[in-house]
Protein backbone atom coordinates (compact mmCIF):
# COMPACT_ATOMS: atom_id res chain seq x y z
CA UNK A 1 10.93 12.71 16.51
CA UNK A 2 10.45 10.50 13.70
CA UNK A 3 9.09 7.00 13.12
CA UNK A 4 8.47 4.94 10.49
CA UNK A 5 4.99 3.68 9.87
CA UNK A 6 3.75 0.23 8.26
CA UNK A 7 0.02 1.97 7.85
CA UNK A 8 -1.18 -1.73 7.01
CA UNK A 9 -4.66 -3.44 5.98
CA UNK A 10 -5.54 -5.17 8.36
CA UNK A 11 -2.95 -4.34 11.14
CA UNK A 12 -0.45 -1.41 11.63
CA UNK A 13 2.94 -0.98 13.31
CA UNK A 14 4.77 1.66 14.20
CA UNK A 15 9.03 1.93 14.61
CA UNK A 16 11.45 4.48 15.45
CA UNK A 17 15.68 4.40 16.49
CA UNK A 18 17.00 4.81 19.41
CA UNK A 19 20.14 4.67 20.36
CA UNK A 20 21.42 3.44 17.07
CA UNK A 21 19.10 0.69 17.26
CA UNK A 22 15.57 0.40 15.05
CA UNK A 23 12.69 -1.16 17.52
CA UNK A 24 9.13 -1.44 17.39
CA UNK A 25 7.02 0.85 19.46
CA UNK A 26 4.71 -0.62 22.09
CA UNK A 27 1.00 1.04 21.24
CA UNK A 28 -1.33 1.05 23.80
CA UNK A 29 -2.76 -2.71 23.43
CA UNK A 30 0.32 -4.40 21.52
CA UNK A 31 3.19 -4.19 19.14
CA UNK A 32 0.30 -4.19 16.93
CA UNK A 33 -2.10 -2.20 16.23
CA UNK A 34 -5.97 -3.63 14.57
CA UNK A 35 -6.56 -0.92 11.53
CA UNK A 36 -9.91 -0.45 12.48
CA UNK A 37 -11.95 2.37 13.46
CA UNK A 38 -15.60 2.24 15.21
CA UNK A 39 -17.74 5.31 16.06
CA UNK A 40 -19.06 5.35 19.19
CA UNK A 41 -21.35 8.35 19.75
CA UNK A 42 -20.30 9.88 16.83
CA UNK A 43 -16.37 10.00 17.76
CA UNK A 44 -13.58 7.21 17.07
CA UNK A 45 -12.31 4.85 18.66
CA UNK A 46 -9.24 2.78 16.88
CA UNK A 47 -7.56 -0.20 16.86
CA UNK A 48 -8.55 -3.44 19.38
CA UNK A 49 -11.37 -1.44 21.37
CA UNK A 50 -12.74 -1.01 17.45
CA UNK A 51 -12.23 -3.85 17.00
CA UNK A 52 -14.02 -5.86 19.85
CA UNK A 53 -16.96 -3.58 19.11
CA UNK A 54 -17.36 -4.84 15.44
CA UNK A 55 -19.93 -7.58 16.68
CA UNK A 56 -21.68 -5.29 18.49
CA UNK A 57 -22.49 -2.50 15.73
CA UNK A 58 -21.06 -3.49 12.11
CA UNK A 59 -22.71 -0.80 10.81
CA UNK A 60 -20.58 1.89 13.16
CA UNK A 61 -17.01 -0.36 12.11
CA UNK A 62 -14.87 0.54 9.71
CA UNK A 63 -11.88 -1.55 8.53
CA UNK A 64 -10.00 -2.83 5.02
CA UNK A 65 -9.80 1.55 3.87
CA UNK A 66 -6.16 0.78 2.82
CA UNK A 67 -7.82 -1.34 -0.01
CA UNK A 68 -9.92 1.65 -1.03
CA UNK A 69 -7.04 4.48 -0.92
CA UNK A 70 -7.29 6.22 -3.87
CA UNK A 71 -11.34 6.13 -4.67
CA UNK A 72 -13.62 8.82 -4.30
CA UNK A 73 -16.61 7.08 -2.38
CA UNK A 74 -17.16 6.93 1.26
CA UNK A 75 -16.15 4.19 3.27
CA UNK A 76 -18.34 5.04 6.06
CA UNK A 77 -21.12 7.72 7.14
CA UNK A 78 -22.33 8.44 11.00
CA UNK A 79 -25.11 9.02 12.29
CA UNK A 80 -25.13 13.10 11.44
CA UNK A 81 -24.94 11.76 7.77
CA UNK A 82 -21.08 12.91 7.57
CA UNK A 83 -19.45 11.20 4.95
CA UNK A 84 -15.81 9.81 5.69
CA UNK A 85 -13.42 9.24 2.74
CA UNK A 86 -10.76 6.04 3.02
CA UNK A 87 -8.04 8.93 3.52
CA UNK A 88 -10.18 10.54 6.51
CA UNK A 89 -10.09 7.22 8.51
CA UNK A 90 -7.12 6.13 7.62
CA UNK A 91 -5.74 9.73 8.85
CA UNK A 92 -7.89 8.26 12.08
CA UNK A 93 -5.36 5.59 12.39
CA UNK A 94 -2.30 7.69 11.39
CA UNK A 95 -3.43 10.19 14.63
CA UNK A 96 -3.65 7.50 17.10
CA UNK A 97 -0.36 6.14 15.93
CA UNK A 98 1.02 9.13 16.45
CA UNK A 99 0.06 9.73 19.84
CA UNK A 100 0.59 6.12 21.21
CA UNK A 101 4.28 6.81 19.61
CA UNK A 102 4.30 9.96 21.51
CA UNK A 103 3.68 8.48 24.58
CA UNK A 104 5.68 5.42 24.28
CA UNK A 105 8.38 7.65 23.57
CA UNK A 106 8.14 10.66 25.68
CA UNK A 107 8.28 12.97 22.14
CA UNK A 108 6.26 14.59 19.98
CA UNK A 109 6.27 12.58 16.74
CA UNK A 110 6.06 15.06 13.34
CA UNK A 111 7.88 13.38 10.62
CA UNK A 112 7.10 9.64 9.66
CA UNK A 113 8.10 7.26 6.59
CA UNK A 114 4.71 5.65 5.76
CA UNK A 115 4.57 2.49 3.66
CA UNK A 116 2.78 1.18 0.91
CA UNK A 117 2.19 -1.54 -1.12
CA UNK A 118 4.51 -1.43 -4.57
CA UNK A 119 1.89 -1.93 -6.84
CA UNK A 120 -0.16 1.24 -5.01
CA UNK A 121 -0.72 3.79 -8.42
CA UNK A 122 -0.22 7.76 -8.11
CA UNK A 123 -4.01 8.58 -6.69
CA UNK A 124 -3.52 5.94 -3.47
CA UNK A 125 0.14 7.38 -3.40
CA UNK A 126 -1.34 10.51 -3.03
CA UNK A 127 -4.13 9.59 -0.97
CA UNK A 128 -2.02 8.25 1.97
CA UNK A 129 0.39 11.06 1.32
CA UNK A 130 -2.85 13.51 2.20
CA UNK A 131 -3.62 11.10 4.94
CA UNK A 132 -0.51 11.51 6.88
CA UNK A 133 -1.17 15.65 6.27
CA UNK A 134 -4.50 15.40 7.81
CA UNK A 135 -3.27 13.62 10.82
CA UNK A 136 -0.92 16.30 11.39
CA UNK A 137 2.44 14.34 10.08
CA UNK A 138 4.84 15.32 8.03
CA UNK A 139 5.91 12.63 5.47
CA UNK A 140 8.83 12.46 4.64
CA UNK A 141 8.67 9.86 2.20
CA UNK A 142 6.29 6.81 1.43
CA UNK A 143 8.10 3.28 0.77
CA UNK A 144 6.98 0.72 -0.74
CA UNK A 145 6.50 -1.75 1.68
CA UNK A 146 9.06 -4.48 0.61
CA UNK A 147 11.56 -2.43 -0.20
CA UNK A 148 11.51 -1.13 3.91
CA UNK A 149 11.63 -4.93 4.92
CA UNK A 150 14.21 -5.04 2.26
CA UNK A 151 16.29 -1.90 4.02
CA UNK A 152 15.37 -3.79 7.12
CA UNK A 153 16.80 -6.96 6.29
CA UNK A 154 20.18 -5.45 4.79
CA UNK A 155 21.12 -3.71 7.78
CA UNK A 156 19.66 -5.66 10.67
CA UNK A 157 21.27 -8.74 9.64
CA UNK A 158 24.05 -7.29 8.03
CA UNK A 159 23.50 -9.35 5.02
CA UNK A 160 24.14 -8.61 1.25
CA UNK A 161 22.47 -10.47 -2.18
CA UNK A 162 19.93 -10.61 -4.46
CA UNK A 163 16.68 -10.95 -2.87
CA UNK A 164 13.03 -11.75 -3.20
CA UNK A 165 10.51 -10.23 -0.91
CA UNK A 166 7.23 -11.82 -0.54
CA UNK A 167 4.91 -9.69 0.95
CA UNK A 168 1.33 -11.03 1.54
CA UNK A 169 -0.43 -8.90 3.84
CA UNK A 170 -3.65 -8.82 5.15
CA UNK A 171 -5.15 -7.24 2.49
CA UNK A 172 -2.42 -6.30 0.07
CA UNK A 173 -0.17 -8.69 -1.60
CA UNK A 174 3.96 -7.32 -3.55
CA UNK A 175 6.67 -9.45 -4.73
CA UNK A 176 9.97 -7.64 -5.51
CA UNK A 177 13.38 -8.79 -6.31
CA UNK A 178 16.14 -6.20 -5.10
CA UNK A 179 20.45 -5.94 -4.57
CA UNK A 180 21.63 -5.06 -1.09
CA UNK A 181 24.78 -4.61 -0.38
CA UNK A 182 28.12 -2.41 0.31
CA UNK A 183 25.57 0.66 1.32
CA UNK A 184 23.33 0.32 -1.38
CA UNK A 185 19.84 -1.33 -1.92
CA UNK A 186 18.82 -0.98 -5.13
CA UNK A 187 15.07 -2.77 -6.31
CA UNK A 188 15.21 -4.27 -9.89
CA UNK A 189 11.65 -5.20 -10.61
CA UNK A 190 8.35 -5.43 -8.51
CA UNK A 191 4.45 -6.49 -9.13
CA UNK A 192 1.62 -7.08 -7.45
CA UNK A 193 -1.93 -7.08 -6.54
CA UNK A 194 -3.50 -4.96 -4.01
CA UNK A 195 -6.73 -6.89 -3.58
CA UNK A 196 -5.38 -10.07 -2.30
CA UNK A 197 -4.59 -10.96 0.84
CA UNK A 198 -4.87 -12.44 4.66
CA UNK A 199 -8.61 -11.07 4.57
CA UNK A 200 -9.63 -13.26 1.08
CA UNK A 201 -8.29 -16.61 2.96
CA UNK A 202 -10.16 -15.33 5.71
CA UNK A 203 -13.52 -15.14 3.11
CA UNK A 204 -12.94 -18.70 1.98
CA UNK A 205 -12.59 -19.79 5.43
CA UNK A 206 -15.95 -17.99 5.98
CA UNK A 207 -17.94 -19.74 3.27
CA UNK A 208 -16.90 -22.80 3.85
CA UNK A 209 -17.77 -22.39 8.41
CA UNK A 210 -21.62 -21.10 7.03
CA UNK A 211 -22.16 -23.73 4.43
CA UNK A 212 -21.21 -26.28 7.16
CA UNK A 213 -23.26 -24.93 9.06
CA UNK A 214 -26.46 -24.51 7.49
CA UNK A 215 -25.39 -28.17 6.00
CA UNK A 216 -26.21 -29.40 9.44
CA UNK A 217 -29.95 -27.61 9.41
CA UNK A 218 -28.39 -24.18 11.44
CA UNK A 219 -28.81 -20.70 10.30
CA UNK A 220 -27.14 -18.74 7.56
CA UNK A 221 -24.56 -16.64 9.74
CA UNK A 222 -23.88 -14.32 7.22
CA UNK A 223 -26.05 -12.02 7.81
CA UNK A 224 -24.21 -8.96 7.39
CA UNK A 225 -24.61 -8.36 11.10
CA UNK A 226 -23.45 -9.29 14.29
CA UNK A 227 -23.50 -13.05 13.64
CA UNK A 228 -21.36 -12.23 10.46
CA UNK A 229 -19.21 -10.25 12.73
CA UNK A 230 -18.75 -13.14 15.28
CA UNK A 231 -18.09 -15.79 12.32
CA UNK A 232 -15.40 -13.21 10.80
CA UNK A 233 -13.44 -12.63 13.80
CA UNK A 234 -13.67 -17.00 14.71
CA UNK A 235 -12.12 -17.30 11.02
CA UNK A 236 -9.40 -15.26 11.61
CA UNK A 237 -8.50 -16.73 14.38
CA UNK A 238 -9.19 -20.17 13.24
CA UNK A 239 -6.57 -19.42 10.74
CA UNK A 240 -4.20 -18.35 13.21
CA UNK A 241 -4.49 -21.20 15.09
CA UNK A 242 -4.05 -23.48 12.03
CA UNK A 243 -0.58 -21.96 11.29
CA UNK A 244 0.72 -23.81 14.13
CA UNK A 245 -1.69 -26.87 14.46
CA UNK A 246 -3.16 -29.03 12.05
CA UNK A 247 -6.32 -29.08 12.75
CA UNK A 248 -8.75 -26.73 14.90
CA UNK A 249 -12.76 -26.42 15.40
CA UNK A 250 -14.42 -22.61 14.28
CA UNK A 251 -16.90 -22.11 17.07
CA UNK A 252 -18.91 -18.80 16.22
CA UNK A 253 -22.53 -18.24 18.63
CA UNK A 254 -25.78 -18.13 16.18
CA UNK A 255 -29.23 -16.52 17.29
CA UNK A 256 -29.73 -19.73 19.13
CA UNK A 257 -26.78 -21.55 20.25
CA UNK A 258 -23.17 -22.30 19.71
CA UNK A 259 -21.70 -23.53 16.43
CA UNK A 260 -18.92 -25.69 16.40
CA UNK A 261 -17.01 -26.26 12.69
CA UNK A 262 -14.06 -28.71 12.46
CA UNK A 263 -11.19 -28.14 10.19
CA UNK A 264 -7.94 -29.19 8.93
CA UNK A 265 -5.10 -27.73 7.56
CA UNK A 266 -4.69 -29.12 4.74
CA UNK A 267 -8.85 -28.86 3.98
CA UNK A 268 -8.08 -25.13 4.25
CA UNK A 269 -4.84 -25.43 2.15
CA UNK A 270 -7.22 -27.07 -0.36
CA UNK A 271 -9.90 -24.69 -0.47
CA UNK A 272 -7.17 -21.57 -0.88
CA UNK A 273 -5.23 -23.34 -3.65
CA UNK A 274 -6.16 -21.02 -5.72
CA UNK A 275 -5.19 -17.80 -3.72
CA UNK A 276 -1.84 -19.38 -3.59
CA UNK A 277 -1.34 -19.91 -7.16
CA UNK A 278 -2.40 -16.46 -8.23
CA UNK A 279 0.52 -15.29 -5.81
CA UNK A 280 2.81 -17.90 -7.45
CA UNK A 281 1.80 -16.12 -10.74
CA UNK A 282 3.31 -12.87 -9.76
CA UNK A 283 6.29 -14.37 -8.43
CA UNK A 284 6.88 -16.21 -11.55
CA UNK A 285 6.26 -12.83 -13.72
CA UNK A 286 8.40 -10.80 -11.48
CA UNK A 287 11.41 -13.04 -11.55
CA UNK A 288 10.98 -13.10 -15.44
CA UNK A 289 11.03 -9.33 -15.31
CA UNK A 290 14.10 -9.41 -13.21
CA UNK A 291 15.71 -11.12 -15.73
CA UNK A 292 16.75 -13.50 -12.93
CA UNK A 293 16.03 -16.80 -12.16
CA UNK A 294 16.12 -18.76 -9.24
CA UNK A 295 19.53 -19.71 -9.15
CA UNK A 296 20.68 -15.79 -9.30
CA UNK A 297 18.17 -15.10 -6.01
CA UNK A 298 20.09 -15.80 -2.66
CA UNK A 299 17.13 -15.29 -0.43
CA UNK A 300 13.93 -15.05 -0.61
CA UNK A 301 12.18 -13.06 2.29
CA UNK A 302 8.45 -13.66 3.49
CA UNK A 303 6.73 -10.13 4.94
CA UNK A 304 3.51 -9.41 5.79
CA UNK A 305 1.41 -11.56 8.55
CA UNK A 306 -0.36 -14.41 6.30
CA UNK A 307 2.49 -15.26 4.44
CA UNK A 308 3.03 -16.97 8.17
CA UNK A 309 0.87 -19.74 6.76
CA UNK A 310 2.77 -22.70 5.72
CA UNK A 311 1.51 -23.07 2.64
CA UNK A 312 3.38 -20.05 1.78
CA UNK A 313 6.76 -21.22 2.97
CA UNK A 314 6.04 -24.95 1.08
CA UNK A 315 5.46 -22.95 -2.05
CA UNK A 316 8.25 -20.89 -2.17
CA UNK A 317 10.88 -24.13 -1.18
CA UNK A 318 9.07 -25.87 -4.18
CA UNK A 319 9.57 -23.13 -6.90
CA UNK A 320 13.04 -21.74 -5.25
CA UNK A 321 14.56 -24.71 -3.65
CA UNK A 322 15.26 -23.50 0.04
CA UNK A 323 13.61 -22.46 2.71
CA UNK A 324 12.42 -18.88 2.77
CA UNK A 325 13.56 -16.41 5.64
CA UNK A 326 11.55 -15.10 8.20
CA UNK A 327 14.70 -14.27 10.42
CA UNK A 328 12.97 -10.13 10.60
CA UNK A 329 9.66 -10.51 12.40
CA UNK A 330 7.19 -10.92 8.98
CA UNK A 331 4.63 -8.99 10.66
CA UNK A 332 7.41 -5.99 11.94
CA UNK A 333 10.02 -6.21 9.09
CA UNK A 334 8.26 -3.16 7.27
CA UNK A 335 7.99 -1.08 10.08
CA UNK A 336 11.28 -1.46 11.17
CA UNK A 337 12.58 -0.72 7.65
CA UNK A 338 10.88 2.79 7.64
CA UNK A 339 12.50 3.69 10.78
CA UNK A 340 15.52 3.05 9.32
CA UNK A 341 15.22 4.98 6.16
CA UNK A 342 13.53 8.13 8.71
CA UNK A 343 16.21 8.16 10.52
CA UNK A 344 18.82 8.63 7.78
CA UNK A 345 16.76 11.30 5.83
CA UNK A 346 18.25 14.81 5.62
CA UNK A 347 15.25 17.46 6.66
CA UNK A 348 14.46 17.91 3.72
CA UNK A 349 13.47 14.65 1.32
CA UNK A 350 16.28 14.10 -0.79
CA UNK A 351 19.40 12.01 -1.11
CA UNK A 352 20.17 9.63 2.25
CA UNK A 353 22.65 11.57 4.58
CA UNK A 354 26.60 10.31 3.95
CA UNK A 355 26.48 8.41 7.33
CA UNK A 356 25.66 5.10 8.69
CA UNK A 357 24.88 2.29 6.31
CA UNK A 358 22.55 2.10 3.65
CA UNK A 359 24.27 5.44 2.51
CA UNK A 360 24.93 4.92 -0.79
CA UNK A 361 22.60 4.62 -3.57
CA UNK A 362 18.65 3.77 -2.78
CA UNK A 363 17.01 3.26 -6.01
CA UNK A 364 13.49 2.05 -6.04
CA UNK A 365 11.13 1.57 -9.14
CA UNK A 366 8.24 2.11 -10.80
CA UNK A 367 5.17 -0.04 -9.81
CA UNK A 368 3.37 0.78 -12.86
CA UNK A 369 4.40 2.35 -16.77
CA UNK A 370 3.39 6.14 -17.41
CA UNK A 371 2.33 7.50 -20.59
CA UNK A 372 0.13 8.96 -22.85
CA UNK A 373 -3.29 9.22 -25.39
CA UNK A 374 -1.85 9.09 -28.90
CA UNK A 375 -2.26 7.33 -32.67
CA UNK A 376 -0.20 4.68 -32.78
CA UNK A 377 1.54 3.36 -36.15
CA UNK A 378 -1.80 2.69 -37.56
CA UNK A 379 -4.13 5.92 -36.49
CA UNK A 380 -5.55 4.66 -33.51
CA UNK A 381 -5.77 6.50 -30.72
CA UNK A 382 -3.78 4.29 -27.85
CA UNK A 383 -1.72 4.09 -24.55
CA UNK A 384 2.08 5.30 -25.33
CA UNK A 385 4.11 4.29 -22.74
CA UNK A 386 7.13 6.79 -21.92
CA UNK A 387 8.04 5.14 -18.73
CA UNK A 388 7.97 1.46 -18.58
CA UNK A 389 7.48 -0.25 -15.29
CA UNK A 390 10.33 -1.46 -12.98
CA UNK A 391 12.00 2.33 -14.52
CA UNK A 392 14.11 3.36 -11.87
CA UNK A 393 13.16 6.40 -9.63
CA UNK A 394 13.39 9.42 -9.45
CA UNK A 395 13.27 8.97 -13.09
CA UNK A 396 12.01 11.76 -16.27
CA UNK A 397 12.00 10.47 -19.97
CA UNK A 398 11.06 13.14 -22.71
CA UNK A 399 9.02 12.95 -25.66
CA UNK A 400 7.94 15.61 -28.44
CA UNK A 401 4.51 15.89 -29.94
CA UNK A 402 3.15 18.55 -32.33
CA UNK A 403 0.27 20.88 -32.38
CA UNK A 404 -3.17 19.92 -33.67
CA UNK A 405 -3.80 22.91 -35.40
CA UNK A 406 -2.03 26.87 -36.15
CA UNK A 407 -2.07 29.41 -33.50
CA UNK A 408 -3.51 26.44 -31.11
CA UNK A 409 -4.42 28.21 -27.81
CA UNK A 410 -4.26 25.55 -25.26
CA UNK A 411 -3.02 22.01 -24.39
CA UNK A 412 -5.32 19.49 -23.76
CA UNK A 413 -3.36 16.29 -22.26
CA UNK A 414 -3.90 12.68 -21.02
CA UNK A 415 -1.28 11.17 -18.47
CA UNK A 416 -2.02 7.16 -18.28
CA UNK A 417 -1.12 4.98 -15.88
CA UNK A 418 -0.82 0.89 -17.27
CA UNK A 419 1.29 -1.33 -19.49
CA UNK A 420 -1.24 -2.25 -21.49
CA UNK A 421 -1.66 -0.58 -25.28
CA UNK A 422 -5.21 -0.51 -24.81
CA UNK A 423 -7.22 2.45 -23.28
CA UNK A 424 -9.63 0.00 -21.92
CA UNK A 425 -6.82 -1.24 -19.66
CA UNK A 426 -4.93 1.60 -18.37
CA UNK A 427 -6.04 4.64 -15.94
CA UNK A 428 -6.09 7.76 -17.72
CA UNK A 429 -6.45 11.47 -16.15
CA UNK A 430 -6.50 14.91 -18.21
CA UNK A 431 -4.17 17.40 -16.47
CA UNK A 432 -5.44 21.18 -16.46
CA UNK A 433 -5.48 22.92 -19.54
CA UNK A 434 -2.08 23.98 -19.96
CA UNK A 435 -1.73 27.50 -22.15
CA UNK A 436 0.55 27.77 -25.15
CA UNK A 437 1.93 31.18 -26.61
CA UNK A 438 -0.02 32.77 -29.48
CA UNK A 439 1.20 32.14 -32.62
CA UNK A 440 2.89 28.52 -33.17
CA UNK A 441 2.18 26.74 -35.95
CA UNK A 442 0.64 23.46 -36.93
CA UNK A 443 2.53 20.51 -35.62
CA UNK A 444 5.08 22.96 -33.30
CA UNK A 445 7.01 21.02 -31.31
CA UNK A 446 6.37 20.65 -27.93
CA UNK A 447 8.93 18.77 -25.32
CA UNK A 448 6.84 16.56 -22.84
CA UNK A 449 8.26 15.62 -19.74
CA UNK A 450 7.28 13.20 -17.56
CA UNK A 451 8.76 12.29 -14.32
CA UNK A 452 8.71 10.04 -10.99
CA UNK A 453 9.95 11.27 -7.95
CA UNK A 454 11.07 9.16 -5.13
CA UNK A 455 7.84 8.44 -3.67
CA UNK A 456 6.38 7.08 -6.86
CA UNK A 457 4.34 10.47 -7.74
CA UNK A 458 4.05 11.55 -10.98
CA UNK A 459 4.41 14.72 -12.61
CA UNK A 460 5.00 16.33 -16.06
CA UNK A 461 6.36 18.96 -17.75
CA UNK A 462 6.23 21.33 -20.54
CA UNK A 463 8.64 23.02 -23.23
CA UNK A 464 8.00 24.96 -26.18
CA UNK A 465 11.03 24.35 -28.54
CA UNK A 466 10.08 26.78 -31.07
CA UNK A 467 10.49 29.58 -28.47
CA UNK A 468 12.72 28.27 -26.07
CA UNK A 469 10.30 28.14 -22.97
CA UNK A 470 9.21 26.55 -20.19
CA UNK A 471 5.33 26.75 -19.73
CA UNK A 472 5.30 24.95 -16.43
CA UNK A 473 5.66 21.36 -14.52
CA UNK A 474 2.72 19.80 -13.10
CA UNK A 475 1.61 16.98 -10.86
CA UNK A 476 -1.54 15.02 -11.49
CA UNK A 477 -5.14 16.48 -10.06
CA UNK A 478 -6.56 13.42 -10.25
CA UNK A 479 -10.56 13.27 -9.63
CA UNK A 480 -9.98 10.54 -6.84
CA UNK A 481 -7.44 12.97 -4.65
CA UNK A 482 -9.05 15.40 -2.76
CA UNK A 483 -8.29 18.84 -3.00
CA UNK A 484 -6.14 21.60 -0.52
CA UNK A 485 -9.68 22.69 0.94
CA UNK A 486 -11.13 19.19 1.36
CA UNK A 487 -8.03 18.51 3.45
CA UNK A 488 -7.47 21.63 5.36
CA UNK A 489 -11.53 20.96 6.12
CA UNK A 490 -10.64 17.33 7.19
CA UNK A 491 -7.82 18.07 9.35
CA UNK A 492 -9.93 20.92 11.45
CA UNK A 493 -12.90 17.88 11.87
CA UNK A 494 -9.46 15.26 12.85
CA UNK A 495 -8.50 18.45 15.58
CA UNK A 496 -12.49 18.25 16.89
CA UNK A 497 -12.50 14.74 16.85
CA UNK A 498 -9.31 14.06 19.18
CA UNK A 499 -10.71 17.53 21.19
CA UNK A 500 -13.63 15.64 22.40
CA UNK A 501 -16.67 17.14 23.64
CA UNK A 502 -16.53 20.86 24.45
């Protein structure tokens, strides 16, 4: 069976078809599932029960990992001293998706779409990539996530245009302008910034409930404990609330007694103004990069649970001059997008099978430009981009450089991953040393490949002109990723974990 899987910040979702039709899959608390983990004797328990228990031990709760895909560091260690990495707990989450799928659908579930944000580079690519392996999935490909609510859109409505997804989710935040139409999607540019979201309204919201309330002579709530806990989850769902009323109270309990903090709408609107108007940035930027403007965008489409505030909505009428869409469920649109795009995968990850719509071509992009360490026109060493974002994918561009020296032995080379001329601004890793064949002169040509493939992974290859050879193609090792043992090790502690006690 396969389903598609919105692996989300702050919640996840999970979709599959039947009968023809894509539909969300009930998980054992609700169509949505809390991307939280808490460890409870040592072993985890995900989603709402995690997330109920926050309160109770903050130091056992883990939540936000998506943020952190793609770094080395822990995001949590138990009581043994066992450190977890962000793709170790968010394989946690994949697992239990999984097997609430499995239930709901009465199959085993071993092939999944998983989602990410556009603007996710090749080490959080790979890390959720490795994260679906540990948790014993297959993936068959991983989406950007509004280009699924943009697959989602095109075939569930039936609809064809130019459109504008804005995705702000709870932790992640795309914009991306895309054709769909006659069997084809087809995404012309996309940005974004995958440290903003639902959770940094949420912060504001929090400041503002613990300066009120120390205002009034009460404690400082944040604590970093359980009161910090409680005044978290009353934010949240202040917020909530304030997306359909305009005005609610925040009542959180302190050491003592019950705090009660009254607020507006539009006081919240005002202290997020300028959350909002970084997003309106990147909308702006990506439009320009379109080469569109407003008038040549038929729809835009809002994704992603906060961009349910109406802020969001008033923003987008001002700059666009209609009302944005939210006729796909914001919070399910993704999900249901992936299911889609599983469903009409061959076996094998490839081209989308001649059947059904959305058969003809599916061309994403690239979230970020790909290049190199070289001197520039004036001897300095800089970034040389080969692959300029918003490149369509799969893509490969080739460049030549010479050897340093005579009879050089081996290839030392720097793949970067940024825009930006400057070192100081773009990510750069060294690929293994790659040999060269004895004898080649100084400044032998050598053919440099570099490539996308459809998931947004990069990889490069090699060509000595001189002798007419291939020396090899090779994807990234980046420091961040973790290697085949790591995983294989992680997957055996997953199979003990979901074992349970002997």
């Amino acid at each position: 069976m396969r389903v598609g899987i919105d692996l989300g910040t702050t919640y996840s979702a999970v979709a599959a078809v039947r009968g023809g039709a894509a539909e969300i899959v009930d998980g054992p608390d609700s169509r949505l599932t809390p991307s939280a983990v808490y460890f409870e004797d040592g072993r985890p328990v995900v989603g709402a029960p995690a997330k109920n228990m926050a309160a109770v031990g903050p130091e056992d709760y883990v939540e936000l990992v998506k943020r952190r895909m793609g770094m080395p560091e822990p995001v949590h260690i138990d009581e043994d001293g066992r450190e977890y990495r962000p793709e170790e707990i968010s394989a946690i989450i994949l697992a239990h998706l999984a097997a609430g799928a499995r239930q709901a659908l009465g199959d085993e579930v071993r092939e999944a779409v998983v989602t990410v944000p556009a603007y996710f580079g090749d080490a959080a690519r790979k890390a959720t990539k490795d994260a679906a392996e540990i948790a014993g999935l297959h993936p068959l490909r991983i989406l950007n996530e509004p280009t699924a609510a943009g697959i989602a859109y095109g075939l569930l409505k039936r609809e064809s245009g130019t459109f504008l997804v804005y995705d702000l989710g709870g932790g992640t935040f795309d914009v991306t302008v895309m054709r769909v139409g006659d069997g084809e999607l087809e995404v012309i540019a996309t940005d974004g910034n995958r440290s903003l979201g639902g959770f940094d309204f949420d912060n504001i919201l929090i400041t503002y409930a613990a300066l009120e309330v120390t205002a009034t002579g009460g404690p400082e709530l944040r604590d970093g404990g359980q009161c910090e806990a409680r005044l978290r989850a009353a934010c949240e769902d202040a917020k909530r609330r304030l997306s359909q009323a305009e005005r609610t109270v925040i009542r959180v309990a302190g050491p003592e007694r019950l705090h009660q903090v009254p607020v507006t709408r539009r006081r919240f609107e005002e202290l997020t103004a300028g959350l909002l108007a970084r997003t309106e940035d990147v909308v702006e930027d990506v439009l320009a990069q379109s080469g569109l403007d407003w008038a040549g965008i038929d729809k835009v489409l809002l994704v992603g649970g906060s961009s349910r505030m109406p802020m969001v909505a008033d923003m987008v009428e001002r700059l666009s001059g209609r009302r944005p869409s939210m006729e796909v469920n914001p919070d399910e649109a993704v999900a249901l997008g992936a299911a889609l795009l599983a469903d009409r995968l061959p076996s094998q990850a490839g081209a989308l099978e001649p059947a059904g719509p959305l058969t003809g071509a599916f061309r994403d992009v690239t979230s970020h430009g790909m290049g190199t360490v070289a001197r520039n026109d004036f001897g300095v060493m800089a970034n040389t981009v080969i692959i300029p974002r918003n490149t369509p994918i799969p893509c490969e561009k080739v460049e030549v450089f010479g050897t340093v020296v005579a009879d050089q032995k081996e290839l030392r080379f720097e793949v970067t991953e940024g825009d930006s001329e400057a070192l100081t601004e773009v990510d750069a890793t060294e690929i293994d040393l790659i040999a060269l064949p004895a004898g080649l002169p100084e400044g032998a040509p050598l053919r440099i490949g570099m490539c996308f493939d459809v998931d947004g992974t990069m990889y490069i290859g090699v060509f000595d002109v001189i002798n007419d050879r291939f020396l090899g193609r090779y994807q990234l090792h980046r420091p961040e990723n973790m290697t085949r043992e790591a995983k294989a090790a992680s997957r055996r502690l997953l199979c003990e974990l979901e074992a349970g006690p002997a």
